[in-house]
N, C-alpha and C. Protein backbone atom coordinates (compact mmCIF):
# COMPACT_ATOMS: atom_id res chain seq x y z
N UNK A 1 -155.63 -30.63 201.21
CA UNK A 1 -154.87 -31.18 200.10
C UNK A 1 -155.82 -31.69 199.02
N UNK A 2 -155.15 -32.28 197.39
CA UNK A 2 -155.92 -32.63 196.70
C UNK A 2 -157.62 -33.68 197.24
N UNK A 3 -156.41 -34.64 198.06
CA UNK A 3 -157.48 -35.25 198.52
C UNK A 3 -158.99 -34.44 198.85
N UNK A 4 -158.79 -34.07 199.84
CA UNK A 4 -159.84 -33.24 200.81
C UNK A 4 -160.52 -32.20 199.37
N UNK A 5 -159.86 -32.41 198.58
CA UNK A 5 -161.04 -31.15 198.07
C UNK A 5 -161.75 -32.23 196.93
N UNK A 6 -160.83 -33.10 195.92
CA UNK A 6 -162.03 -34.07 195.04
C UNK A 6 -163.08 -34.92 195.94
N UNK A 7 -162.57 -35.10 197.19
CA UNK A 7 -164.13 -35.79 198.05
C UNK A 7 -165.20 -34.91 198.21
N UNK A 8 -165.19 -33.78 198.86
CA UNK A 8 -165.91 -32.64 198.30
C UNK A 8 -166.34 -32.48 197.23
N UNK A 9 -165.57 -32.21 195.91
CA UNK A 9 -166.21 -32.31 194.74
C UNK A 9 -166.91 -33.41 194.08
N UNK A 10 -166.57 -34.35 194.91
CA UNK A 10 -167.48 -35.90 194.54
C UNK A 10 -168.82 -35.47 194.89
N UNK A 11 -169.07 -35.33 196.21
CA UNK A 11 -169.88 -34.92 196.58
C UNK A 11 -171.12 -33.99 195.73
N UNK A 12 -170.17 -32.90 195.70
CA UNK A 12 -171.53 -31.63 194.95
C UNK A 12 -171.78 -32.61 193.25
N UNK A 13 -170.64 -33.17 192.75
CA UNK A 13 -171.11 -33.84 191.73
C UNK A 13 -172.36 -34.56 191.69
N UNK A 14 -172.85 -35.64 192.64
CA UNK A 14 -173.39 -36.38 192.86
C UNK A 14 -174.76 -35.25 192.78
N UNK A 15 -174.71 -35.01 193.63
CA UNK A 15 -176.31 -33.64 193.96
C UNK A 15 -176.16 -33.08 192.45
N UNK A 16 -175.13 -32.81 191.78
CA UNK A 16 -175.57 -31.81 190.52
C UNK A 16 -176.07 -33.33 189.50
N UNK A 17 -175.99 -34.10 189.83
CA UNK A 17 -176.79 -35.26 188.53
C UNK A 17 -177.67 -35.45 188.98
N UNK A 18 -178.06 -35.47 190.46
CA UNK A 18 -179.74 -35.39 191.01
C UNK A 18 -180.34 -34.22 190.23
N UNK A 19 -179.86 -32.58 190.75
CA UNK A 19 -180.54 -32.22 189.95
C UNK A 19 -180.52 -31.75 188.48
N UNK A 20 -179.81 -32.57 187.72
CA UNK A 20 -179.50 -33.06 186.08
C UNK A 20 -181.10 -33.39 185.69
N UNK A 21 -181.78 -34.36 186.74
CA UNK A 21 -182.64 -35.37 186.17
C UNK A 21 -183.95 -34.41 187.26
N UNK A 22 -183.89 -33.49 188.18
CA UNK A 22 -185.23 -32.81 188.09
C UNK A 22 -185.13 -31.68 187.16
N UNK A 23 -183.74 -30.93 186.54
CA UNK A 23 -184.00 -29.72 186.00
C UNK A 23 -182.64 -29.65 185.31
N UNK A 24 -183.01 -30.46 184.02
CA UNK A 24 -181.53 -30.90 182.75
C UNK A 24 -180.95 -29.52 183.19
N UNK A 25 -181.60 -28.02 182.45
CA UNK A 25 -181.02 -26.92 182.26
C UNK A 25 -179.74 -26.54 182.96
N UNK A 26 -180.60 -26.58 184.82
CA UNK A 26 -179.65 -25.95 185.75
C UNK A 26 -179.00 -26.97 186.57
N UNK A 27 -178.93 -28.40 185.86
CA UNK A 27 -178.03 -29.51 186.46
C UNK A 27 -176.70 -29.54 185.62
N UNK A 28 -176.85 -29.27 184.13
CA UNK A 28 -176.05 -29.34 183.52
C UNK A 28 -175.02 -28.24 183.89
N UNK A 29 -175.59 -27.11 184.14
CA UNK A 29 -174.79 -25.94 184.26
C UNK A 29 -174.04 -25.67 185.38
N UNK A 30 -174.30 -26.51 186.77
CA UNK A 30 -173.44 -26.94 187.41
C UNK A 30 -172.90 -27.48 187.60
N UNK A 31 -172.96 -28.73 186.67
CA UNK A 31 -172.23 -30.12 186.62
C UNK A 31 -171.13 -29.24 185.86
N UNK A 32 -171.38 -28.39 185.07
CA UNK A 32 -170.09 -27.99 184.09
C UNK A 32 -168.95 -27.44 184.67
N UNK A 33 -169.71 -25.93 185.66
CA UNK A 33 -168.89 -25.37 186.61
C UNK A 33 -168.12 -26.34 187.74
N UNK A 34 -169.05 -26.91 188.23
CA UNK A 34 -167.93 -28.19 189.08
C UNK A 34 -167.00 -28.67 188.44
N UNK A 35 -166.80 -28.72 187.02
CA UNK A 35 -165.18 -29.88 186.54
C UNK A 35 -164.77 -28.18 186.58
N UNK A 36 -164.92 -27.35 186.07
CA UNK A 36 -164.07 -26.03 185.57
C UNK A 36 -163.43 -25.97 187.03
N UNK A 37 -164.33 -25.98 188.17
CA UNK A 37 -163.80 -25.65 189.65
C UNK A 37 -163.06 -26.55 189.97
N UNK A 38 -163.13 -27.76 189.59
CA UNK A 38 -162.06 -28.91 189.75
C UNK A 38 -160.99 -28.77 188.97
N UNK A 39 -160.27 -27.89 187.76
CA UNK A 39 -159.35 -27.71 186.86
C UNK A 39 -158.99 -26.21 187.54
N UNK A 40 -159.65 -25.48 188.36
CA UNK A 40 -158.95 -24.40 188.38
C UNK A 40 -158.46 -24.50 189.94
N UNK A 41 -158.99 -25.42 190.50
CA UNK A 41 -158.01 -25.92 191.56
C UNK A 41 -156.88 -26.60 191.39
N UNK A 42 -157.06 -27.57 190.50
CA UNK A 42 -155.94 -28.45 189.93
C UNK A 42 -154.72 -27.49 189.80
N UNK A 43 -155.05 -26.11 189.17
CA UNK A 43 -153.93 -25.58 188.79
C UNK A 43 -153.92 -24.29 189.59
N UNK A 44 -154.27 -24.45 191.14
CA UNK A 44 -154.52 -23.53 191.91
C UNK A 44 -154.49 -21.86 191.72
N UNK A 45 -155.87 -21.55 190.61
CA UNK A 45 -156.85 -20.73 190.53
C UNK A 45 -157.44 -20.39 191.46
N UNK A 46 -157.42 -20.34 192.75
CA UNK A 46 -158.54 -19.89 193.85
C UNK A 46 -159.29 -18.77 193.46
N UNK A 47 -158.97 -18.05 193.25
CA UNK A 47 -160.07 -17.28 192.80
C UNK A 47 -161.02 -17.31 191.78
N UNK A 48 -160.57 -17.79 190.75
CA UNK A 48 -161.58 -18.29 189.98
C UNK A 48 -162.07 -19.92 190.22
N UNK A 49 -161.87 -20.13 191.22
CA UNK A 49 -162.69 -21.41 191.59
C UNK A 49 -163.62 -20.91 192.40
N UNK A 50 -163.26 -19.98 193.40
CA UNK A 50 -164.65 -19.26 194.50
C UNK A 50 -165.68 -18.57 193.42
N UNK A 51 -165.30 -17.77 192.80
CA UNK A 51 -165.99 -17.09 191.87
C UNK A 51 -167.40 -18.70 191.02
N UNK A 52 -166.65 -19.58 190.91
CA UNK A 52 -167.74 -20.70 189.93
C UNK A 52 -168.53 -20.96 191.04
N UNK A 53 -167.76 -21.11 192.22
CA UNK A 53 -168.79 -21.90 193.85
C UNK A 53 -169.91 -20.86 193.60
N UNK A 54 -169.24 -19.36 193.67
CA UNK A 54 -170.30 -18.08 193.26
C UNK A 54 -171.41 -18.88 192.75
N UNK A 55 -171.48 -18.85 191.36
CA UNK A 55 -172.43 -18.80 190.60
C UNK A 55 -172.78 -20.30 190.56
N UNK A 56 -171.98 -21.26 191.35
CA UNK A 56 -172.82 -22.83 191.15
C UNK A 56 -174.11 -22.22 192.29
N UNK A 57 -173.89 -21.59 193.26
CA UNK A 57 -174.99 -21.16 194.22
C UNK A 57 -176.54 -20.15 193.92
N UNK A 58 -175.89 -18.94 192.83
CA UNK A 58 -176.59 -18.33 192.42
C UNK A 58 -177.72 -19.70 191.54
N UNK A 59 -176.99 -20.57 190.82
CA UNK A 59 -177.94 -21.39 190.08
C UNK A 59 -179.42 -21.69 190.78
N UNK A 60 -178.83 -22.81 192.39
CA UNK A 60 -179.11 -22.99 192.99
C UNK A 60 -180.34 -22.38 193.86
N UNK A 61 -180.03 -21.11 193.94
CA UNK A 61 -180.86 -19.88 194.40
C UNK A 61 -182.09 -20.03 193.64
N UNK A 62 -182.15 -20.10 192.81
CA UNK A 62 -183.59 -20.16 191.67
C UNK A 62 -185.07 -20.68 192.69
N UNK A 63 -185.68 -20.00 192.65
CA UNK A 63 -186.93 -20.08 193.34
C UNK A 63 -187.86 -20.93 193.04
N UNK A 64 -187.62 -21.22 191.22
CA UNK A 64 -188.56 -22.04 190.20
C UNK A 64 -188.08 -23.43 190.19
N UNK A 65 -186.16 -23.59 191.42
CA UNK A 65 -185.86 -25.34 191.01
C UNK A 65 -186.84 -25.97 191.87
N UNK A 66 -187.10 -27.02 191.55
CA UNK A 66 -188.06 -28.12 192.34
C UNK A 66 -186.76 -29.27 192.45
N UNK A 67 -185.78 -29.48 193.03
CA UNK A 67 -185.53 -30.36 193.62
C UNK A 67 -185.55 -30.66 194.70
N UNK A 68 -185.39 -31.98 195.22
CA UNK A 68 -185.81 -32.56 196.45
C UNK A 68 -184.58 -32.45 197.61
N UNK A 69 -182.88 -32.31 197.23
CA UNK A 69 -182.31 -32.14 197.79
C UNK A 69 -181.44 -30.47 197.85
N UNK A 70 -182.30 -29.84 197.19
CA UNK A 70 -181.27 -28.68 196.79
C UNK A 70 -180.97 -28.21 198.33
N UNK A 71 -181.67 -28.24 199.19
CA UNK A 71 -180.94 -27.44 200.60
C UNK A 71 -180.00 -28.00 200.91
N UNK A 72 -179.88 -29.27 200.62
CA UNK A 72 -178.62 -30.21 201.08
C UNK A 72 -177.28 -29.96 200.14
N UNK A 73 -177.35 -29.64 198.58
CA UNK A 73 -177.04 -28.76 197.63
C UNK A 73 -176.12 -27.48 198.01
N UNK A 74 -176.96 -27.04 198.86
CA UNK A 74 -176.38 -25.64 198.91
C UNK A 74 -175.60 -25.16 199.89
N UNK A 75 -175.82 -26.60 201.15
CA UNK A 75 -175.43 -26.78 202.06
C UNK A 75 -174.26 -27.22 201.73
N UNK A 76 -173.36 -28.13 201.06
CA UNK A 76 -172.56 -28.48 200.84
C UNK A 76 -171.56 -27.50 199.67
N UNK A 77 -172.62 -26.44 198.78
CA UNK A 77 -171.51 -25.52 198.34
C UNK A 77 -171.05 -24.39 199.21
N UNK A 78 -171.94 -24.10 200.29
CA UNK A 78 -171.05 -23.29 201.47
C UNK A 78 -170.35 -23.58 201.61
N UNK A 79 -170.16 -24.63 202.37
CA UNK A 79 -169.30 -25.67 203.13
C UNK A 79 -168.06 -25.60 201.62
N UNK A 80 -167.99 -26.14 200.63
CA UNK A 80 -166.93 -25.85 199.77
C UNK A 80 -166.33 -24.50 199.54
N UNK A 81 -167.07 -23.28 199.75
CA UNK A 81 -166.55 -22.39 199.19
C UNK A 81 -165.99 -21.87 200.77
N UNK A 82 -166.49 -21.94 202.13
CA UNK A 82 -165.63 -21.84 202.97
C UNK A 82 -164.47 -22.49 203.52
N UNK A 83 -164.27 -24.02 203.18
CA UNK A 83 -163.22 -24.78 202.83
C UNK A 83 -162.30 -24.03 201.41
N UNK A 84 -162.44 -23.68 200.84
CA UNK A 84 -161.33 -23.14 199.98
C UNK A 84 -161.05 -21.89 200.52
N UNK A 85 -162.17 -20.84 200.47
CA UNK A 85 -161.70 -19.92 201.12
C UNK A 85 -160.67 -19.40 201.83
N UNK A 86 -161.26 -20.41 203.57
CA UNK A 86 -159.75 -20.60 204.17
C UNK A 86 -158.75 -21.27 204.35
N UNK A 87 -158.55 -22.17 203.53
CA UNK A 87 -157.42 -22.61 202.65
C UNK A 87 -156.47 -22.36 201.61
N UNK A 88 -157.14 -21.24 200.87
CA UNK A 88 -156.41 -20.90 199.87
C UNK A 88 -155.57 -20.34 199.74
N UNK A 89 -154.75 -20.38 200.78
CA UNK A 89 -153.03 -19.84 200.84
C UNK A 89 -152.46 -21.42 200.89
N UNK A 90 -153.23 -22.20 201.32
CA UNK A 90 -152.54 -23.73 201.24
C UNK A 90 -152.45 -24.38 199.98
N UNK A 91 -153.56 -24.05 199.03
CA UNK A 91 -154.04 -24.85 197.89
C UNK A 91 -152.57 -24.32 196.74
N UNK A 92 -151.99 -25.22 196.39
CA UNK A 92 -150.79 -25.10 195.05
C UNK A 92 -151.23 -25.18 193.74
N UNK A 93 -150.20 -25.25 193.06
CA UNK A 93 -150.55 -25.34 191.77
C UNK A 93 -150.56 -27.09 191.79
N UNK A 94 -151.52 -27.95 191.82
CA UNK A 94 -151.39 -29.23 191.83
C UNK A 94 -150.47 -29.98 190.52
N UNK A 95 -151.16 -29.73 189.50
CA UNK A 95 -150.12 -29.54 187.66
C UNK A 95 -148.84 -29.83 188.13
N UNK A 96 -148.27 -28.36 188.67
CA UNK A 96 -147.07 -28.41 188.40
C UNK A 96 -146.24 -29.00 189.44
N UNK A 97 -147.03 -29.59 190.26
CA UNK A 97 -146.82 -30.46 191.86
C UNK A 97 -146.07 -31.58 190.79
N UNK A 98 -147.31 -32.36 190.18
CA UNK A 98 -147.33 -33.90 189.30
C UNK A 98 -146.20 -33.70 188.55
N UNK A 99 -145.92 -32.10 187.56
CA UNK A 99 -144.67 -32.33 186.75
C UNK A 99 -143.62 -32.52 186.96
N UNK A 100 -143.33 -32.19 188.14
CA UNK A 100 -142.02 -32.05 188.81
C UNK A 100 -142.02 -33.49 189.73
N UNK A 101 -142.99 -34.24 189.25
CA UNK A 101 -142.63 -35.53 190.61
C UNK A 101 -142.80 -35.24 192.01
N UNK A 102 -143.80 -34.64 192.34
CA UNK A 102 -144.09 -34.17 193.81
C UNK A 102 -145.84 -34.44 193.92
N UNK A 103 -145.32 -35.20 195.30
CA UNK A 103 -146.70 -35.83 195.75
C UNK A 103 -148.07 -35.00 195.78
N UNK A 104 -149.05 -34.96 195.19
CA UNK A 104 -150.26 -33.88 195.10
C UNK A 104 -150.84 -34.24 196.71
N UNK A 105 -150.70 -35.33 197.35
CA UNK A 105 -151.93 -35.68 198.54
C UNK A 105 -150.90 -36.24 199.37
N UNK A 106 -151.51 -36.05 200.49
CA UNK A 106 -151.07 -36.63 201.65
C UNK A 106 -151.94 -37.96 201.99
N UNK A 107 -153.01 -38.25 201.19
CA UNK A 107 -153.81 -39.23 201.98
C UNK A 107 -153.72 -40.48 202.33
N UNK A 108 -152.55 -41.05 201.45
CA UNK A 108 -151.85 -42.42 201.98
C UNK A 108 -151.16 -42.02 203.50
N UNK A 109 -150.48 -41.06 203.97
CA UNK A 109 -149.95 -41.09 205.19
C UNK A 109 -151.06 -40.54 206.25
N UNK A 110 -152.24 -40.24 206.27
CA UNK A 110 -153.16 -39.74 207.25
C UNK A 110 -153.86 -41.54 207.59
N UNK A 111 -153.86 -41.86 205.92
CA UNK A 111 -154.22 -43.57 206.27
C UNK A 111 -153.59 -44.68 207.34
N UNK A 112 -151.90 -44.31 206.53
CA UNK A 112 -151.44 -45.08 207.53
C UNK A 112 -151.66 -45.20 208.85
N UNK A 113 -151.03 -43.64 209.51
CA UNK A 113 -150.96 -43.44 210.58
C UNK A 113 -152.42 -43.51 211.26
N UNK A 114 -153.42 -43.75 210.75
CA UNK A 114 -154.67 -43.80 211.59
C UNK A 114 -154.78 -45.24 211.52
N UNK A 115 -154.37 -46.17 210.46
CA UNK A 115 -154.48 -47.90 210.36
C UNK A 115 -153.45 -47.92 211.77
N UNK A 116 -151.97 -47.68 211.98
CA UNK A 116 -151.20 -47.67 212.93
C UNK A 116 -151.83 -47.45 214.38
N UNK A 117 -152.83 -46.24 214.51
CA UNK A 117 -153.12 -45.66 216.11
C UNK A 117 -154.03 -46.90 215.88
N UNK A 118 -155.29 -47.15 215.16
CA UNK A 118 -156.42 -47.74 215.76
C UNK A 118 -155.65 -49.11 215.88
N UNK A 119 -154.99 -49.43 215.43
CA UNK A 119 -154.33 -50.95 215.61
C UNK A 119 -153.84 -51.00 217.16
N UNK A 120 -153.19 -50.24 217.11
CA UNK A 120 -152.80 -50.28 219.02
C UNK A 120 -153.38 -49.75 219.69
N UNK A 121 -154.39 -49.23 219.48
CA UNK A 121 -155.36 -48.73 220.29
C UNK A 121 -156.66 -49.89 220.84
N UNK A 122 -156.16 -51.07 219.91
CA UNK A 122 -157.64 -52.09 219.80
C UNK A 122 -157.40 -53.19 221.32
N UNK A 123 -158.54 -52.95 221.93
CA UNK A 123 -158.33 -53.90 223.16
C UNK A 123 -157.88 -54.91 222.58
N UNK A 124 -158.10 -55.81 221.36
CA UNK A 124 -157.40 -57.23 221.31
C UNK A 124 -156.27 -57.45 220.90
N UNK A 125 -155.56 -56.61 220.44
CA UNK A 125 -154.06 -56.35 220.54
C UNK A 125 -153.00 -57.11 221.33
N UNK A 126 -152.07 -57.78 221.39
CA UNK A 126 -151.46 -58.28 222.73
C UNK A 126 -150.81 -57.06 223.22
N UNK A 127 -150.11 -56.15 222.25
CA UNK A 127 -149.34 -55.00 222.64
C UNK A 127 -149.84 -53.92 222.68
N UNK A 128 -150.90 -53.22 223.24
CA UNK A 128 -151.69 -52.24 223.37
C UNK A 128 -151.11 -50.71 223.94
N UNK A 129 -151.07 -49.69 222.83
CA UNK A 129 -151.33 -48.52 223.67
C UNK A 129 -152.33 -48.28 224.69
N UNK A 130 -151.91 -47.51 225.86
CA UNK A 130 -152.67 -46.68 226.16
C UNK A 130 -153.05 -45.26 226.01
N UNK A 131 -154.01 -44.77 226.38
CA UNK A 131 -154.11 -43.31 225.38
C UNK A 131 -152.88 -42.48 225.92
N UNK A 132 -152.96 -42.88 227.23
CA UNK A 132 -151.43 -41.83 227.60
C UNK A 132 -150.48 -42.09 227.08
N UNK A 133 -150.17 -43.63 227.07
CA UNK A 133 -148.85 -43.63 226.00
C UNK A 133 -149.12 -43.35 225.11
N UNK A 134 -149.93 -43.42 223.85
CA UNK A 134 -149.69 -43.14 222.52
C UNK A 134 -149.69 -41.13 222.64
N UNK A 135 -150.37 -40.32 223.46
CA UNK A 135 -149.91 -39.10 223.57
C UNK A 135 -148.64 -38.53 224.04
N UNK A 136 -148.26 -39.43 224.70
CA UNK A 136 -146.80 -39.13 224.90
C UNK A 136 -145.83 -39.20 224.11
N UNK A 137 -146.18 -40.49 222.91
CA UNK A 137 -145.67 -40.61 221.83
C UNK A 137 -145.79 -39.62 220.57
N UNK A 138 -146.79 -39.28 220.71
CA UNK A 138 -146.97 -38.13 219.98
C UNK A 138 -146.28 -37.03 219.98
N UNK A 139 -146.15 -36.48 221.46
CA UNK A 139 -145.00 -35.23 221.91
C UNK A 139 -143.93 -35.50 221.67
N UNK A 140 -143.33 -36.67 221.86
CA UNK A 140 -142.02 -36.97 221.54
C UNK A 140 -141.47 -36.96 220.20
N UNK A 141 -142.83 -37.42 219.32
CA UNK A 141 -142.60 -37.69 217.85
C UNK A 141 -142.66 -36.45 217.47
N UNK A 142 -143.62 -35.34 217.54
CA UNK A 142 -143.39 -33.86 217.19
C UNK A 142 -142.24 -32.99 217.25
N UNK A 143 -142.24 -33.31 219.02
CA UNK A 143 -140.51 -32.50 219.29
C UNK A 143 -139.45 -33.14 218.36
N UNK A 144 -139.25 -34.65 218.16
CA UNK A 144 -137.93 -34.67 216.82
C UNK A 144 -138.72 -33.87 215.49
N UNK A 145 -139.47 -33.82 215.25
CA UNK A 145 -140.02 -33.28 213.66
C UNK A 145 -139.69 -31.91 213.70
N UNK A 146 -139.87 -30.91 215.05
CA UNK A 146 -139.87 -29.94 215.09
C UNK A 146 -138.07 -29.74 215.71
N UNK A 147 -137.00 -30.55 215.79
CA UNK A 147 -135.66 -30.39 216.15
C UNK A 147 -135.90 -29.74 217.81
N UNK A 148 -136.74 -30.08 218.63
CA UNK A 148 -136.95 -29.64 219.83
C UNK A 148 -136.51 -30.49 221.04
N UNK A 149 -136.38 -32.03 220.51
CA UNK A 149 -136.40 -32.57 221.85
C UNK A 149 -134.68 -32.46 222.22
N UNK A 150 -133.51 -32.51 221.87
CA UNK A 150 -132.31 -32.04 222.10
C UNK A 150 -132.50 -30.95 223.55
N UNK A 151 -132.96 -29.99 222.78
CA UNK A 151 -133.53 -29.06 223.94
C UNK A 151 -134.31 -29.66 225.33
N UNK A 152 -135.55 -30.09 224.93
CA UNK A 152 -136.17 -30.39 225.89
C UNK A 152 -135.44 -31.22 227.00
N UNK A 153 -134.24 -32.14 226.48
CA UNK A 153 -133.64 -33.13 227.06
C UNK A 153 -132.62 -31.84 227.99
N UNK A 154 -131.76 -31.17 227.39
CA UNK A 154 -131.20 -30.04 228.46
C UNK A 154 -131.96 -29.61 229.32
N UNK A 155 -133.39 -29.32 229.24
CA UNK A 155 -134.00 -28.49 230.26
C UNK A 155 -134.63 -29.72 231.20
N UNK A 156 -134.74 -31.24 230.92
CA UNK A 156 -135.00 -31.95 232.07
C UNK A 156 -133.67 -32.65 232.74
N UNK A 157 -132.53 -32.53 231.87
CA UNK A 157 -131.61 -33.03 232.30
C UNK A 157 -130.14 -31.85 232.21
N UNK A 158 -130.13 -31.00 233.37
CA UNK A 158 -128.80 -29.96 232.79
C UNK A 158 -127.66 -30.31 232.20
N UNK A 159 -126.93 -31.60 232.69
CA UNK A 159 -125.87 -31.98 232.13
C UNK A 159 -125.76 -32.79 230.90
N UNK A 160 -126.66 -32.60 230.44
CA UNK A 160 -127.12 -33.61 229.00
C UNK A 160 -126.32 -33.03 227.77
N UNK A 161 -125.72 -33.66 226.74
CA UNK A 161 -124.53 -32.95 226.09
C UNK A 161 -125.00 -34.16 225.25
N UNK A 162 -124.94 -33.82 223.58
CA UNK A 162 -125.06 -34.64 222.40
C UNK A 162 -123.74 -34.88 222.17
N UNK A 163 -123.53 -35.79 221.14
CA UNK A 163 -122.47 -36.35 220.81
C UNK A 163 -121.84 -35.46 219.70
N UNK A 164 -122.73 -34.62 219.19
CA UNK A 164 -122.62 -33.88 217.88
C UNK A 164 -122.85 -34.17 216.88
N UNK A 165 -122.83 -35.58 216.02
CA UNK A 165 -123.07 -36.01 215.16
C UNK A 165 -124.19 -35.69 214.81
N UNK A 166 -124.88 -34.78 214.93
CA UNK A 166 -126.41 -34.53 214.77
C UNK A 166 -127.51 -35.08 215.76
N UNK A 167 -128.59 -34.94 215.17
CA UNK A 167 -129.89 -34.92 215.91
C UNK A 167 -129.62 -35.93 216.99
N UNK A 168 -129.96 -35.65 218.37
CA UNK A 168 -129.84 -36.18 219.73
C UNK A 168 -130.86 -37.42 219.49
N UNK A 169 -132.39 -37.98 218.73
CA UNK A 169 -132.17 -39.32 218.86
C UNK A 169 -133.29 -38.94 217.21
N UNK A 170 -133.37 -40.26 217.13
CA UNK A 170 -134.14 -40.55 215.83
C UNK A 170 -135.14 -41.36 216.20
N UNK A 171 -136.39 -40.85 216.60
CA UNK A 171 -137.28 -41.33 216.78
C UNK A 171 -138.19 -41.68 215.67
């Protein structure tokens, strides 16, 4: 999601102003391609965002840069251009996500729910998961997301019959 890819692009940003200040020429010229790759994701371009990763690397490639981190550099535009890569049936038009009033990121709910597990997960807790319970909770919480546990409840219990009113529980 948006998230996951501007932390990434934070990232190569940071290395392209390192090498801004050993080699203006070919810092600038990736610093440039990084916002273009950040706008043509925005408006989910994948292909012309792999295509800039392209040539932020070819920069990179230069035999004559003398920077001190470029392997780490280049290491991290792999790593981006195989993160989009195989993602890019996931990546949207983000734009037209925002115009329409639709959430671009998920990263407030990956937050929560990880503030939630490690909280009951913490020995000083009075009310503590255990790992088995909180995995069990998990299956249970999937099967309603996925309209499965109705089912599952017939196949551990044969005579099990909903009320009809819809979904058998609301977990």
């Amino acid at each position: 999601d948006w998230f996951h890819i501007t932390m990434r692009l934070k990232v190569l940003m940071q290395y392209a102003r390192g090498l801004l200040v050993s080699d203006p020429e070919a810092g600038s010229k990736v610093l440039a391609l990084l916002e273009s790759i950040k706008r043509y994701l925005w408006h989910g371009n994948v292909v012309a965002a792999l295509e800039h990763i392209d040539n932020c690397v070819m920069y990179c490639d230069d035999p004559e840069l003398s920077y001190p981190s470029l392997k780490s550099l280049q290491k991290h535009l792999d790593e981006m251009y195989t993160y989009i890569r195989n993602n890019k049936m996931m990546i949207p038009n983000y734009g037209e996500m925002r115009r329409y009033g639709e959430p671009v990121s998920t990263a407030f709910v990956e937050s929560t729910i990880n503030e939630v597990i490690a909280r009951r997960m913490a020995k000083k807790q009075q009310m503590q998961w255990s790992r088995k319970g909180a995995h069990y909770l998990l299956q249970t919480r999937t099967a309603v997301l996925n309209n499965e546990l109705q089912d599952k409840f017939v196949c551990w219990y044969p005579g099990f019959q909903s009320d009809g009113k819809g979904p058998a529980m609301a977990a």
